[in-house]
N, C-alpha and C. Protein backbone atom coordinates (compact mmCIF):
# COMPACT_ATOMS: atom_id res chain seq x y z
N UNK A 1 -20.05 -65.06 47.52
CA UNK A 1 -21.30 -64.37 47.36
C UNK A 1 -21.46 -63.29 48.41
N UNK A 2 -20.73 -63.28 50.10
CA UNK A 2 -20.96 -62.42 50.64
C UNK A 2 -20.46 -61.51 50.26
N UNK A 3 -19.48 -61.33 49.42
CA UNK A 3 -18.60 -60.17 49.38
C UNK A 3 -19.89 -59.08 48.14
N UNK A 4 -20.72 -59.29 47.19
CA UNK A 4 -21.81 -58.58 46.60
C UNK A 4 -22.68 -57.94 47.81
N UNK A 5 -22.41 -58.18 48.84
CA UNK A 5 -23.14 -57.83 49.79
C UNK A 5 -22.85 -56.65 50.66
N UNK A 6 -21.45 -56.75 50.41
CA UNK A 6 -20.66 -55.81 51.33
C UNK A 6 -20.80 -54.32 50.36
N UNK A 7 -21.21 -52.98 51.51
CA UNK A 7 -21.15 -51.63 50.87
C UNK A 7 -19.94 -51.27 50.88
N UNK A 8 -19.51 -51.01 49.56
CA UNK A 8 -18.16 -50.52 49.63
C UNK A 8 -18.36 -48.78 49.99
N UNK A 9 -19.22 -48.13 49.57
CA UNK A 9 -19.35 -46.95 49.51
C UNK A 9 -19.54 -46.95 51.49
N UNK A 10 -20.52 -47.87 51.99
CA UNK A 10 -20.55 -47.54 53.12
C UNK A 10 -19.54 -47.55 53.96
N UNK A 11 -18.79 -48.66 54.01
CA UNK A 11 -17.61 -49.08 54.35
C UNK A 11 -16.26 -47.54 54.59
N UNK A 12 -16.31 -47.20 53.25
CA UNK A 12 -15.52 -46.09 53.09
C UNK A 12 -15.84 -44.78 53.46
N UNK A 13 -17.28 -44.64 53.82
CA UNK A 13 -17.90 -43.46 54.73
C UNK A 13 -17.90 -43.50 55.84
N UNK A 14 -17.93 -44.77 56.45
CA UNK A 14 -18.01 -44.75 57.57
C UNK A 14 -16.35 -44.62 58.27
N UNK A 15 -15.41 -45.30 57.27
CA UNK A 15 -14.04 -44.83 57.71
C UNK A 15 -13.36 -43.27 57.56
N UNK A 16 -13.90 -42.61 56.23
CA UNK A 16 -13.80 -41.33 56.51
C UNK A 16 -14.22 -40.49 57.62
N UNK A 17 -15.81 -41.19 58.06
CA UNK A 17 -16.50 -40.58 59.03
C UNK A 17 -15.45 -40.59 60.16
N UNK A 18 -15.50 -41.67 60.50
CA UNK A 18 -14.24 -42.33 61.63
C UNK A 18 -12.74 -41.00 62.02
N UNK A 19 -12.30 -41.21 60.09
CA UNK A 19 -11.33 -39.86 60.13
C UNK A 19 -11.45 -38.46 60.35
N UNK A 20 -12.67 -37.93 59.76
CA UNK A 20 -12.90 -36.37 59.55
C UNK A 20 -13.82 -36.30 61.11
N UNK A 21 -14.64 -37.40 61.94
CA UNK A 21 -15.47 -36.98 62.96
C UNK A 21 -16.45 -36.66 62.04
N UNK A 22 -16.74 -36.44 60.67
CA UNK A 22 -18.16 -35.80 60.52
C UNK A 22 -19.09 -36.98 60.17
N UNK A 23 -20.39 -36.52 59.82
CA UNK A 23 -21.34 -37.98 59.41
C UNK A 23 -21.89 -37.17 57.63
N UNK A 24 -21.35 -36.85 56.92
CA UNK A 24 -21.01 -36.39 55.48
C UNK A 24 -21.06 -37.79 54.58
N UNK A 25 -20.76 -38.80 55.48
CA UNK A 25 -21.20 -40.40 54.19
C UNK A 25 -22.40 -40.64 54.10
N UNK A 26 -23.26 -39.94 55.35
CA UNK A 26 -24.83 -40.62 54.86
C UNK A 26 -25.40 -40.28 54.13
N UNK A 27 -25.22 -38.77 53.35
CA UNK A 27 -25.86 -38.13 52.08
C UNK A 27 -24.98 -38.77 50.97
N UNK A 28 -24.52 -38.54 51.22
CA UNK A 28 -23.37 -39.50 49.80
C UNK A 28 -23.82 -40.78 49.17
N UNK A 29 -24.00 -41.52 50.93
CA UNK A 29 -24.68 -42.70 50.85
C UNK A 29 -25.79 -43.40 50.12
N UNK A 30 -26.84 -42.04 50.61
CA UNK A 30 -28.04 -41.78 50.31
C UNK A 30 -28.35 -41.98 48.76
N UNK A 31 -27.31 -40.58 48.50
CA UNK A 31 -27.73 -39.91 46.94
C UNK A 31 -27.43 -41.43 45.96
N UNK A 32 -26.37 -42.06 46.45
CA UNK A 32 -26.13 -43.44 45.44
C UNK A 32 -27.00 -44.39 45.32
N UNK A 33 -27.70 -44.64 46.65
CA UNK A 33 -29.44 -45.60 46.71
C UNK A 33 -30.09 -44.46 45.59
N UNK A 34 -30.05 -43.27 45.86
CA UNK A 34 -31.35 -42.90 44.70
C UNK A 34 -31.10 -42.70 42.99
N UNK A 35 -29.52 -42.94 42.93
CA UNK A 35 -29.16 -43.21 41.49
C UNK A 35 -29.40 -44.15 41.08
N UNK A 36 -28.99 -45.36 42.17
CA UNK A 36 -29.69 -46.90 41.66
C UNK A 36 -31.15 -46.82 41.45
N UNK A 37 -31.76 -46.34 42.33
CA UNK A 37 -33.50 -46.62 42.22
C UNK A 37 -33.98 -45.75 40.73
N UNK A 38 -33.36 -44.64 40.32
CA UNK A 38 -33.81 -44.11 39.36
C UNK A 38 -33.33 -44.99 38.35
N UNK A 39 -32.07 -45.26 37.83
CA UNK A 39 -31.98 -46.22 37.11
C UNK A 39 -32.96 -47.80 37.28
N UNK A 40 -32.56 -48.04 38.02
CA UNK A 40 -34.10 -49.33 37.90
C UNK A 40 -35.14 -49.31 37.52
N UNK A 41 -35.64 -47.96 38.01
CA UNK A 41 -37.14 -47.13 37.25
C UNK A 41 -37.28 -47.39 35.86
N UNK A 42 -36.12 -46.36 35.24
CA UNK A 42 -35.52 -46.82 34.05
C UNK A 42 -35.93 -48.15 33.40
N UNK A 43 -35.23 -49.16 33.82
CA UNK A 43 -34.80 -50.26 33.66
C UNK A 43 -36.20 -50.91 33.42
N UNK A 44 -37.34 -50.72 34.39
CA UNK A 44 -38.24 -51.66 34.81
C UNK A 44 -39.19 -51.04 33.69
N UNK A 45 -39.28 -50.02 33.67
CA UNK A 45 -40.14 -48.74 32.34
C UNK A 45 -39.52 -49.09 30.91
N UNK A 46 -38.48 -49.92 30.56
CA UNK A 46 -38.30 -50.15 29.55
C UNK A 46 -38.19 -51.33 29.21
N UNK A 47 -38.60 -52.45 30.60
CA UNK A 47 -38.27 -53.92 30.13
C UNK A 47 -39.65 -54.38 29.11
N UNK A 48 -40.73 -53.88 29.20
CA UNK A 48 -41.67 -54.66 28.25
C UNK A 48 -41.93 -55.63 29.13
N UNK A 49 -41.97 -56.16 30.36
CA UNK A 49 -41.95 -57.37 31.03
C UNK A 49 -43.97 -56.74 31.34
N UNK A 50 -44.70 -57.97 30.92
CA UNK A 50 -46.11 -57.79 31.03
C UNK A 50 -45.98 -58.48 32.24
N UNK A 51 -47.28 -57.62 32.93
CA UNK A 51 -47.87 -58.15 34.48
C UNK A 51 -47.27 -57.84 35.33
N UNK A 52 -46.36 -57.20 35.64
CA UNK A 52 -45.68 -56.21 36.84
C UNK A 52 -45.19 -55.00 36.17
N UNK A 53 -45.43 -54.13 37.73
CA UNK A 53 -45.12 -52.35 37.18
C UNK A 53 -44.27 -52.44 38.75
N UNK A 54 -44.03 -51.13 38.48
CA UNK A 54 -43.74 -50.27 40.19
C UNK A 54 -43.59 -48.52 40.04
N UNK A 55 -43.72 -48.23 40.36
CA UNK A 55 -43.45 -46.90 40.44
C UNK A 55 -42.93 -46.25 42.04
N UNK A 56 -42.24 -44.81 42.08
CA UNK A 56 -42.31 -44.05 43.40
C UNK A 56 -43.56 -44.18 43.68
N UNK A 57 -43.74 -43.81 45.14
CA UNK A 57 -44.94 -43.01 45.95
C UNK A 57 -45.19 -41.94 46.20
N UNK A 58 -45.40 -41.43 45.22
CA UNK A 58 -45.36 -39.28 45.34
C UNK A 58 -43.86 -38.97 45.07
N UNK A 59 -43.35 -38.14 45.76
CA UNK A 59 -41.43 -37.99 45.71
C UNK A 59 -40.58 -38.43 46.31
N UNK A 60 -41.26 -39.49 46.86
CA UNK A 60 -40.52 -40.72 48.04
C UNK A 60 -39.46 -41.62 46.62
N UNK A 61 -38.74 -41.45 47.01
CA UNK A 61 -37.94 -42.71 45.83
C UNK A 61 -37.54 -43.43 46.49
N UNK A 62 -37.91 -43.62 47.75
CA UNK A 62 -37.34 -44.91 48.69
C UNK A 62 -38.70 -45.84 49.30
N UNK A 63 -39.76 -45.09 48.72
CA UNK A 63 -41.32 -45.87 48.56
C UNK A 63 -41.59 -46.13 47.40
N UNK A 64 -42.11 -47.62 47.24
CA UNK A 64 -42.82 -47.89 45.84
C UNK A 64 -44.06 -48.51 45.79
N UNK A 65 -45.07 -48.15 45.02
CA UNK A 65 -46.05 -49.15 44.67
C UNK A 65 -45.80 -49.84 43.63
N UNK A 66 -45.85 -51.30 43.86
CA UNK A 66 -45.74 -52.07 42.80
C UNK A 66 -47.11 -53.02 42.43
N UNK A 67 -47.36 -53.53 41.16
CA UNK A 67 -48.67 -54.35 40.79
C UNK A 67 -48.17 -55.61 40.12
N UNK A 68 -48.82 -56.74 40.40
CA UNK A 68 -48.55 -57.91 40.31
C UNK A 68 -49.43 -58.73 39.46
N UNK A 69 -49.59 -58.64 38.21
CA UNK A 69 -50.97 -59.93 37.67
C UNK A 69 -50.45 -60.91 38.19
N UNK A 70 -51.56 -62.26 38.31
CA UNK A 70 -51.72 -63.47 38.35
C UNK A 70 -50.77 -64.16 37.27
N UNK A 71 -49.92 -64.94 37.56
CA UNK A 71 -49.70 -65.42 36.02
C UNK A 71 -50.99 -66.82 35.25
N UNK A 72 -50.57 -66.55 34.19
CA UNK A 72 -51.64 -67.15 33.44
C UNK A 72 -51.54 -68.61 33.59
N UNK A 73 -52.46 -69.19 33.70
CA UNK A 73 -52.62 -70.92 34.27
C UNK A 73 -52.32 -71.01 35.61
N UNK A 74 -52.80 -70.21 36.16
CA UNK A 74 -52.51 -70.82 37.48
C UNK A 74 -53.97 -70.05 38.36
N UNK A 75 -54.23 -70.44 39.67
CA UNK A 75 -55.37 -69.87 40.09
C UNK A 75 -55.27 -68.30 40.30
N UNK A 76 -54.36 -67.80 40.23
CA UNK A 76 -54.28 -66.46 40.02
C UNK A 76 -54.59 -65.51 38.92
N UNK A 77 -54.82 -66.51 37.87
CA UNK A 77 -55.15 -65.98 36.59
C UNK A 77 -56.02 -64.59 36.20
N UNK A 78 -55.48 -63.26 35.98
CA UNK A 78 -57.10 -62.65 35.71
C UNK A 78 -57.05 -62.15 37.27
N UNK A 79 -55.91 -62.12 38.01
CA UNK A 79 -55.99 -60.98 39.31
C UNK A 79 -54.78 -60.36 39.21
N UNK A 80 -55.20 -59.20 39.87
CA UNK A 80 -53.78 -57.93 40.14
C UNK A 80 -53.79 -57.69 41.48
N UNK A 81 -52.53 -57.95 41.51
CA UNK A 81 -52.24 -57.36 43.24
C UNK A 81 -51.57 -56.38 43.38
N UNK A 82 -51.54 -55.36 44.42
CA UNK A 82 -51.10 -54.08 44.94
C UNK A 82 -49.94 -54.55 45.67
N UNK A 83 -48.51 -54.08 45.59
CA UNK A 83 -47.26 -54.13 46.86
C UNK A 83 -47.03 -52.85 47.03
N UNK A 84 -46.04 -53.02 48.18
CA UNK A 84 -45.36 -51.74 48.98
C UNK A 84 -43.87 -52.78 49.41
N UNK A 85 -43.16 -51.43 48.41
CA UNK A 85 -42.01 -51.64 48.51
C UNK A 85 -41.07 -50.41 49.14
N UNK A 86 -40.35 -50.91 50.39
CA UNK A 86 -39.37 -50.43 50.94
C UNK A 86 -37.88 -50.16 50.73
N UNK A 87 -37.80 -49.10 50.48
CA UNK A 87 -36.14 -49.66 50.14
C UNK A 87 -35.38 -48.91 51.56
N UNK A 88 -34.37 -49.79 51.94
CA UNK A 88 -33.76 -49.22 53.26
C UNK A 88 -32.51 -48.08 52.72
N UNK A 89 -32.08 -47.04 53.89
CA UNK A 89 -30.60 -46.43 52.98
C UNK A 89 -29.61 -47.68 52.32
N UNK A 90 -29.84 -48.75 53.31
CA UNK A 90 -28.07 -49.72 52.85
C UNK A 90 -28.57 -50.44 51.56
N UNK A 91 -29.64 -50.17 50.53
CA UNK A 91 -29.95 -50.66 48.83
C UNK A 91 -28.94 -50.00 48.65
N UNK A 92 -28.68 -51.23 47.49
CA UNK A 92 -28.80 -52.44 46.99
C UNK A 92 -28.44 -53.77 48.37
N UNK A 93 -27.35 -53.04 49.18
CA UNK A 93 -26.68 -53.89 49.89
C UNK A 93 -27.52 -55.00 51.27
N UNK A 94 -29.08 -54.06 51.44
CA UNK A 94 -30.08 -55.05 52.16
C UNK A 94 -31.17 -54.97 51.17
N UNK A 95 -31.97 -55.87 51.30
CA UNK A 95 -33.03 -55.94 50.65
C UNK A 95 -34.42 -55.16 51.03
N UNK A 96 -35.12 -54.94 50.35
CA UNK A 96 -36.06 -53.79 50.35
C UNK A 96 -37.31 -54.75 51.23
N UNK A 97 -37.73 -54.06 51.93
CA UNK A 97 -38.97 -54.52 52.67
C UNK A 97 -40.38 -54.72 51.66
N UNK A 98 -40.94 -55.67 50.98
CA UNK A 98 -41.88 -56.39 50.19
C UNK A 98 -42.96 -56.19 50.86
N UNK A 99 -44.12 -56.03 50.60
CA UNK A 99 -45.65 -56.23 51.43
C UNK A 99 -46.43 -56.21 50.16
N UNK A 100 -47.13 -57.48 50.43
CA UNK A 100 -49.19 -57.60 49.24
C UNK A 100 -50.00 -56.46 50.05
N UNK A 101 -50.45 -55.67 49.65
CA UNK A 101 -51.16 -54.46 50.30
C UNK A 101 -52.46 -55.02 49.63
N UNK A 102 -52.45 -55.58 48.67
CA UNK A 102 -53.77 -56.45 48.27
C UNK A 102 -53.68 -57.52 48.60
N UNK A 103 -55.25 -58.20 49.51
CA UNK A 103 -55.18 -59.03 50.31
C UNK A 103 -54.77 -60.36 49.42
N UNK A 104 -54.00 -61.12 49.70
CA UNK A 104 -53.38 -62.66 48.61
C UNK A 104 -53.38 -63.75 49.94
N UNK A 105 -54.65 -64.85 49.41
CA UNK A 105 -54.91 -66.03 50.05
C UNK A 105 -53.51 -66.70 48.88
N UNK A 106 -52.72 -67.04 49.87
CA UNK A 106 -51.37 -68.34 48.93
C UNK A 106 -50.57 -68.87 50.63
N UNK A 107 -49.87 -70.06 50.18
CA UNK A 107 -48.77 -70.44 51.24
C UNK A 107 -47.99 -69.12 51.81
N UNK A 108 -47.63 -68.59 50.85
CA UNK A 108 -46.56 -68.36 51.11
C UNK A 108 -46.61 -66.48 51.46
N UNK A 109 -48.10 -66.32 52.14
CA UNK A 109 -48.26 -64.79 52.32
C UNK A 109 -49.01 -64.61 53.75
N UNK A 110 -48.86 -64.02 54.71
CA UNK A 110 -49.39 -64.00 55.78
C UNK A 110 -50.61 -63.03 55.50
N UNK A 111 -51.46 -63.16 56.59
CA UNK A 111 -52.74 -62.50 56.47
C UNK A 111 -52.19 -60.60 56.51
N UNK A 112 -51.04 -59.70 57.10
CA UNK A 112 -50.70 -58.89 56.72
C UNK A 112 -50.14 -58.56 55.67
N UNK A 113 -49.49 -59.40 54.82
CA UNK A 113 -49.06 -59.43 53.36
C UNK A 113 -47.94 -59.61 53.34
N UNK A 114 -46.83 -60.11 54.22
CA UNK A 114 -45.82 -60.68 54.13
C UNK A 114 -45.38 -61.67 53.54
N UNK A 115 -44.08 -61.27 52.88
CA UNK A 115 -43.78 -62.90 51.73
C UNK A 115 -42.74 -63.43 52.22
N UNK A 116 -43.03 -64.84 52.70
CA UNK A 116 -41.63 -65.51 52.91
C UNK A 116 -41.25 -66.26 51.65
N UNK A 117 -40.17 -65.48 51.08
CA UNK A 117 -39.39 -65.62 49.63
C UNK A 117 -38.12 -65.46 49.96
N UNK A 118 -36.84 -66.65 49.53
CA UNK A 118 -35.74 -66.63 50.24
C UNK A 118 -34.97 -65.18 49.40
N UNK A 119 -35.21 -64.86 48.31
CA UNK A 119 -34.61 -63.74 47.77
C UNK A 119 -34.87 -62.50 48.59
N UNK A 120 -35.73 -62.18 49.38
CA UNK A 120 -35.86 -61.09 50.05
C UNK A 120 -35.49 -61.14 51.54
N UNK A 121 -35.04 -62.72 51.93
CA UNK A 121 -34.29 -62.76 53.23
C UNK A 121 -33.08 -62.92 53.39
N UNK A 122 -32.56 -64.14 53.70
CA UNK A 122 -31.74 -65.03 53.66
C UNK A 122 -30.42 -65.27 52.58
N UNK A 123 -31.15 -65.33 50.80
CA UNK A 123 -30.72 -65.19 49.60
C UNK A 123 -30.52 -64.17 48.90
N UNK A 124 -30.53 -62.65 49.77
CA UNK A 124 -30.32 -61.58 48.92
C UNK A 124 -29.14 -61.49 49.08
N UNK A 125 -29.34 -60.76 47.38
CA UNK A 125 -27.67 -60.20 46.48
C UNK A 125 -27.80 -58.58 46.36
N UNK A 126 -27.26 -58.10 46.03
CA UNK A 126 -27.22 -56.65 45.86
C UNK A 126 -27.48 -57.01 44.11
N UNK A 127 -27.14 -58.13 43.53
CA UNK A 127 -27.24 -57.86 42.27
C UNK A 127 -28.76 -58.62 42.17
N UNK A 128 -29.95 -58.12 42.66
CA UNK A 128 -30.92 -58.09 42.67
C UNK A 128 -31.63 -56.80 42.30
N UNK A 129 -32.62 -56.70 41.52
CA UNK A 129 -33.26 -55.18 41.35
C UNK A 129 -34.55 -55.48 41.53
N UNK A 130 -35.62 -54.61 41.19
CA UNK A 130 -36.84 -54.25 41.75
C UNK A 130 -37.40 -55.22 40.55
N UNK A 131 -36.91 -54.84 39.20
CA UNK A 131 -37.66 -56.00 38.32
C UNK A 131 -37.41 -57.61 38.57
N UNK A 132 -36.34 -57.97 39.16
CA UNK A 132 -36.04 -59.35 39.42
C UNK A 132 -37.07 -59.54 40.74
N UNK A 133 -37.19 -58.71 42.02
CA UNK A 133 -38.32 -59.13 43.04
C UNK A 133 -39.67 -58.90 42.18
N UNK A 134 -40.25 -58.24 42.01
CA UNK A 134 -41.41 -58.36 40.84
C UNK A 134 -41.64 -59.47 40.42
N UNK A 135 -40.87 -59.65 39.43
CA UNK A 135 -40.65 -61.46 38.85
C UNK A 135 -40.91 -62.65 39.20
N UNK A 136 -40.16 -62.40 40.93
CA UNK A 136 -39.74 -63.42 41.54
C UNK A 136 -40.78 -64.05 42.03
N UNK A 137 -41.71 -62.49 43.11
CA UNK A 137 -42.92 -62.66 43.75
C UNK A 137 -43.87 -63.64 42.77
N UNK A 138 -44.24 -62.55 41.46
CA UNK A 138 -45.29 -63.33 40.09
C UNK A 138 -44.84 -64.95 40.34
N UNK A 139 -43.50 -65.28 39.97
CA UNK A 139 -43.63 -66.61 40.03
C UNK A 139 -43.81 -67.47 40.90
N UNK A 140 -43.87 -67.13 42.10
CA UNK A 140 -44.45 -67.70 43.02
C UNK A 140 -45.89 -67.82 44.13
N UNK A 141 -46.58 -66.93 42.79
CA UNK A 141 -48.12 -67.09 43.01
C UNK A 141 -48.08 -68.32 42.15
N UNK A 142 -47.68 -68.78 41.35
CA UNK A 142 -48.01 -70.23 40.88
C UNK A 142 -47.46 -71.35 41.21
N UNK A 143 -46.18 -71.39 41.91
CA UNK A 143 -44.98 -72.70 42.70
C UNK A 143 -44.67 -71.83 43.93
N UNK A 144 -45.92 -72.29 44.63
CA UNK A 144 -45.40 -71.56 46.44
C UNK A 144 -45.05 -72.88 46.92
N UNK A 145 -43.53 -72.37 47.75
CA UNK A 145 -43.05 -72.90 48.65
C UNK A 145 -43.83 -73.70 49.64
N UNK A 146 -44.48 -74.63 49.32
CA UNK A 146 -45.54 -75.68 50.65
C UNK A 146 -44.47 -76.28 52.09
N UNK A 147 -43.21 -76.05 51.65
CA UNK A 147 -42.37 -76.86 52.86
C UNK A 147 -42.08 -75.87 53.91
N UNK A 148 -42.85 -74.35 53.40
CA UNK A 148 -42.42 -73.07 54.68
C UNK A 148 -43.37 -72.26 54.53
N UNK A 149 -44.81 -72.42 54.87
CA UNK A 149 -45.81 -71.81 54.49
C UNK A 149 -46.01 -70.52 55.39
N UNK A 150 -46.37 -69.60 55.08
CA UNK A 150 -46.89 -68.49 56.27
C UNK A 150 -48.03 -68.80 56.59
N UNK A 151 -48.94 -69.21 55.61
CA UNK A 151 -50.57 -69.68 55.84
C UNK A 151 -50.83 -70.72 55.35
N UNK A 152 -50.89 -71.77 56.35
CA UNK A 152 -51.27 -73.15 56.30
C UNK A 152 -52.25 -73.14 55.67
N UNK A 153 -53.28 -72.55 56.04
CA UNK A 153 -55.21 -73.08 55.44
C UNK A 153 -54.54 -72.76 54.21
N UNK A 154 -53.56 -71.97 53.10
CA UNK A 154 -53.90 -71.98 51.74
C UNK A 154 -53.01 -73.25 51.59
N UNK A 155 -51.94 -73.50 52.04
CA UNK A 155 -51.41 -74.55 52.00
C UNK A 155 -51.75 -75.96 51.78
N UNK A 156 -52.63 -75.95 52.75
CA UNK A 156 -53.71 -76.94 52.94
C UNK A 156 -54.31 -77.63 51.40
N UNK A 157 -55.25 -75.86 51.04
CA UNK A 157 -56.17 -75.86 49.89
C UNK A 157 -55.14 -75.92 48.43
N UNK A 158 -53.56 -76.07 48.49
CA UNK A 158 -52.78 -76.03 47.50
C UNK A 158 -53.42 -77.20 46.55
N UNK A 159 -53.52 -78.24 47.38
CA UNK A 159 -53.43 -79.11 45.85
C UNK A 159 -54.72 -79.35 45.41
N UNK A 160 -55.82 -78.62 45.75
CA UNK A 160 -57.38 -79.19 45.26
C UNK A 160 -57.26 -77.27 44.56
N UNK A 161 -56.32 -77.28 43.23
CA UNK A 161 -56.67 -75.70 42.81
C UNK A 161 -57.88 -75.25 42.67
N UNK A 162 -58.65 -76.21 42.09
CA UNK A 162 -60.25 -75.78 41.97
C UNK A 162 -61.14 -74.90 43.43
N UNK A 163 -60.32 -75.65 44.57
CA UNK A 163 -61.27 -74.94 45.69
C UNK A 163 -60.59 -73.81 45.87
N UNK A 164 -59.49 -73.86 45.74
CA UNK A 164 -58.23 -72.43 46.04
C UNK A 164 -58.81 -71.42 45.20
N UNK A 165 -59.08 -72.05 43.61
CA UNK A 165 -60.07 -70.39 43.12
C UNK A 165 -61.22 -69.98 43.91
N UNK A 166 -61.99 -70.94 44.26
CA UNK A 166 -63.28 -70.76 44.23
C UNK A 166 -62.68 -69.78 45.72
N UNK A 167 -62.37 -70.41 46.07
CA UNK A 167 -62.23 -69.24 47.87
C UNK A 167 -61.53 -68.19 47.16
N UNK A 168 -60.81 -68.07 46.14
CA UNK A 168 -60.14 -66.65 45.65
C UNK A 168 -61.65 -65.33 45.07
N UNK A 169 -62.15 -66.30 44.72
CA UNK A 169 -63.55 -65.41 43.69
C UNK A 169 -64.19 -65.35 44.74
N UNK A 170 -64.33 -66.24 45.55
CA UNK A 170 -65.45 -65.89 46.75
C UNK A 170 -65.24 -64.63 47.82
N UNK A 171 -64.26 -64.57 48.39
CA UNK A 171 -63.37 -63.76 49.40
C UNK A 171 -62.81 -62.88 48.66
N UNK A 172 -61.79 -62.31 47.95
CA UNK A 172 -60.52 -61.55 47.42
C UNK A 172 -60.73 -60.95 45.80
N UNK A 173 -61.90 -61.72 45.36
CA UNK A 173 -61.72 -61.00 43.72
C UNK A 173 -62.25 -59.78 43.77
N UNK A 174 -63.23 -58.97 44.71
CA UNK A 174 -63.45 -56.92 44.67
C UNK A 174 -62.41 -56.81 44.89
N UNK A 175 -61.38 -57.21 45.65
CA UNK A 175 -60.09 -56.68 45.86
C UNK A 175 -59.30 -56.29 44.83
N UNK A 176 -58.96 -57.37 43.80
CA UNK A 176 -58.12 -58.17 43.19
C UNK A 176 -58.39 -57.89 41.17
N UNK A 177 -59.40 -57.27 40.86
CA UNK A 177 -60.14 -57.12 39.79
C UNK A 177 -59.30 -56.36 39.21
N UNK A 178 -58.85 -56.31 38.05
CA UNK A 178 -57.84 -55.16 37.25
C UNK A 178 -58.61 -54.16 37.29
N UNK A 179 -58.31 -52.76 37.90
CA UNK A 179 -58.63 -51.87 37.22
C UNK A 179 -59.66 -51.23 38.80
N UNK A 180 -59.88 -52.33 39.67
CA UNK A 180 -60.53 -51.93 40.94
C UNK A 180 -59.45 -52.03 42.01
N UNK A 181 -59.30 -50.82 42.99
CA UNK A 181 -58.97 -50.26 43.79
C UNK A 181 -57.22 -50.86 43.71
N UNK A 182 -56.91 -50.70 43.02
CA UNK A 182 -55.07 -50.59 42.34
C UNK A 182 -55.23 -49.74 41.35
């Protein structure tokens, strides 16, 4: 599995670099992260997959806003969340920096919007794309990780769901409302 990990393109720029003295692999480099990201665009614009989007951020193709519904049956039901997605030059080969820019009471999100999700640490593949983190995140507003929480108090409130909405509608739903401030 490490070897999906390894940049071959980088690998081979950086040994040319090595040969010629010049630094001529990092645009090279570059331009191939933004063929992948446009294709994914692609990809994600034609999956039909309801309840997640993403788009660039202006002409940044290495910034994204992405939106997240709630999935259905679960206390998230009937909310949309706002991300910010990073992609570093070494995409596909590191994983893109994730953030809830809309505030999300769950285990598994810190009060800045950080997700501890092993696909975006630990478990990333290069054969990961922007629609598979999308996905991944959605499904784990409904089966968060309780054995590695970022925020205990939701942790806590995991198994009484009834109070977990009620603090969601109470606190986070102006946030969180389709169609308000996303």
């Amino acid at each position: 599995m490490a070897s999906q990990n390894m940049d071959p393109a980088a690998a081979a720029a950086s040994s040319t670099a090595a040969l010629k003295g010049s630094e001529s692999g990092g645009s090279a480099a570059r331009g191939s992260v933004s063929k992948r990201l446009q294709q994914e665009l692609m990809t994600l614009m034609m999956s039909g997959d309801k309840g997640i989007s993403a788009f660039p951020e202006s002409d940044n193709l290495f910034k994204w806003v992405g939106t997240i519904d709630g999935a259905q049956g679960t206390v998230y039901d009937g909310l949309r969340y706002r991300l910010s997605l990073d992609f570093p030059a070494g995409y596909p080969y590191q994983a893109p920096r994730v953030k809830f820019v809309t505030p999300c009471f769950h285990p598994n999100v810190d009060e800045q919007g950080f997700i501890c999700l092993d696909i975006l640490k630990d478990k990333w593949s290069a054969l990961y794309d922007v629609r598979s983190i999308l996905l991944s995140i959605q499904s784990l507003l409904g089966e968060p990780n309780n054995e590695s929480p970022l925020n205990t108090a939701a942790a806590e409130l995991w198994d009484d769901q009834e109070g977990e909405k009620q603090l969601l509608l109470h606190h986070l739903l102006p946030c969180t409302v389709p169609g308000i401030n996303n």
